[in-house]
Protein backbone atom coordinates (compact mmCIF):
# COMPACT_ATOMS: atom_id res chain seq x y z
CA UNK A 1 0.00 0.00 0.00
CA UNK A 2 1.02 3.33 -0.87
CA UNK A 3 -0.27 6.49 0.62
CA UNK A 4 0.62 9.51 -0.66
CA UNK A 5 0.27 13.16 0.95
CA UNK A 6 1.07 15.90 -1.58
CA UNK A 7 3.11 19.19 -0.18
CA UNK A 8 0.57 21.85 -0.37
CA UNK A 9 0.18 23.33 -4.02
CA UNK A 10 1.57 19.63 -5.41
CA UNK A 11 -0.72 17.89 -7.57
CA UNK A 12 -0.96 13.48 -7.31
CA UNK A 13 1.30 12.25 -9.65
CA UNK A 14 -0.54 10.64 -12.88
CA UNK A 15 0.30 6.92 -11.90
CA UNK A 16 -1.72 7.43 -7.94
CA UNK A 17 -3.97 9.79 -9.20
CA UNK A 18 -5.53 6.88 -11.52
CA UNK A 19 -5.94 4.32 -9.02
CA UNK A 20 -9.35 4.11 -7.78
CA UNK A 21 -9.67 2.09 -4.43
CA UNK A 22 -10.26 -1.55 -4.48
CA UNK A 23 -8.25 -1.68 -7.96
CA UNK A 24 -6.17 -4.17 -8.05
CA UNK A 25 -2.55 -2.79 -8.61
CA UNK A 26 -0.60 -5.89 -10.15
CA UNK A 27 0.73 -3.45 -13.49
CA UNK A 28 3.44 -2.47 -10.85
CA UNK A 29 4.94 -6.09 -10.10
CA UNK A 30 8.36 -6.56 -10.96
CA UNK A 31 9.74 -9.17 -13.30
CA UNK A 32 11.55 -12.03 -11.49
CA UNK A 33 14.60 -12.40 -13.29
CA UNK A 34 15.31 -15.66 -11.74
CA UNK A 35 11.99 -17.25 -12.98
CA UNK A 36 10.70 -15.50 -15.85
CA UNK A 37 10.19 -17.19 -19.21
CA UNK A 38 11.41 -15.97 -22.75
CA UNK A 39 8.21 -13.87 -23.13
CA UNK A 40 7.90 -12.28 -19.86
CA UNK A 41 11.38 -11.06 -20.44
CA UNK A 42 10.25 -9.53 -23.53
CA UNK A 43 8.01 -7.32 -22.18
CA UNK A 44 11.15 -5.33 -20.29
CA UNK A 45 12.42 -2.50 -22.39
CA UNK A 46 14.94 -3.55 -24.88
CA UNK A 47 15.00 -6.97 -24.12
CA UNK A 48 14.44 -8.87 -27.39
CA UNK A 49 14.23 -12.53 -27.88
CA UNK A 50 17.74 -12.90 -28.50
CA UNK A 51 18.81 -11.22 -24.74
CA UNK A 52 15.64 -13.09 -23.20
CA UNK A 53 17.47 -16.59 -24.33
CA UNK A 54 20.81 -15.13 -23.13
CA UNK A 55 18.88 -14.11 -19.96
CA UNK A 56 17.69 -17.77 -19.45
CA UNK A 57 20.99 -19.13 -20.83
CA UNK A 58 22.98 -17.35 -18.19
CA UNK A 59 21.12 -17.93 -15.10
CA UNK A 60 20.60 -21.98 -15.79
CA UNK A 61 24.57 -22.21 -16.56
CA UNK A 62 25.74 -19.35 -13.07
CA UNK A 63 22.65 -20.32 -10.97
CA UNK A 64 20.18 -17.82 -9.79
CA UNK A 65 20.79 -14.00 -9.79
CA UNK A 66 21.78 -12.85 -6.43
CA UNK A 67 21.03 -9.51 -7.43
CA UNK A 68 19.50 -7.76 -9.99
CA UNK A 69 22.95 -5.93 -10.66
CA UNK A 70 24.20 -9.21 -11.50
CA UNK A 71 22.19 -8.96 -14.89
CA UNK A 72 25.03 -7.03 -16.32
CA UNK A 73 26.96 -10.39 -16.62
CA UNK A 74 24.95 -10.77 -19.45
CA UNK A 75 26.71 -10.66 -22.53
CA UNK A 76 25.12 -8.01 -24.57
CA UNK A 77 23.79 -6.15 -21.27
CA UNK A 78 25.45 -3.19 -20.55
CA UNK A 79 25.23 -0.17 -17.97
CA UNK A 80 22.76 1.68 -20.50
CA UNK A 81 20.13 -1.49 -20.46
CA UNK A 82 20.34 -2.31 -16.83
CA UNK A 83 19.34 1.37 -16.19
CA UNK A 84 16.05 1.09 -18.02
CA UNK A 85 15.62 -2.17 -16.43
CA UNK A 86 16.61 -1.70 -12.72
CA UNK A 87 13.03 -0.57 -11.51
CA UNK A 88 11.32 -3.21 -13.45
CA UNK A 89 13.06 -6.25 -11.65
CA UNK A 90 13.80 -8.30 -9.06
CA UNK A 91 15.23 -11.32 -8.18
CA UNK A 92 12.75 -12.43 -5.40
């Protein structure tokens, strides 16, 4: 649950303000690295079929991610990716 008390003046931000009670709010869950499939994967921001695979490909040859840093052992995952992606995962 999130409650959220603007500073006087401040407006809700778009994301709250759209959120009517009761809703459910699953569009925020994070992507489990550690158990996603190719098409879950996907769905993250530059991730294409061919990093999904390596994504998969890594983790079942190292083991789990033990954090979500760890995706830039990747090949073809660089600083630049990992930024877009950092909010969007987890490895829990």
């Amino acid at each position: 649950m999130v409650i959220f008390v603007p500073k006087k003046g401040e407006e809700f931000p778009e994301r709250i303000a759209s959120i009517q009670p009761g809703e459910d709010e699953g569009k925020g869950d994070k992507i489990n690295i550690n158990t996603a499939d190719s098409n879950s994967l996907q769905t993250l921001p530059g991730i294409g079929p061919q990093k999904a695979e390596a994504i998969i490909q890594f983790r079942e040859q190292e083991g789990p991610f033990q954090a979500v840093e760890d995706l830039m052992k990747v090949s073809g995952i660089g600083e630049k990716t990992f930024e877009k992606l950092k909010d969007l995962i987890t490895v829990k």
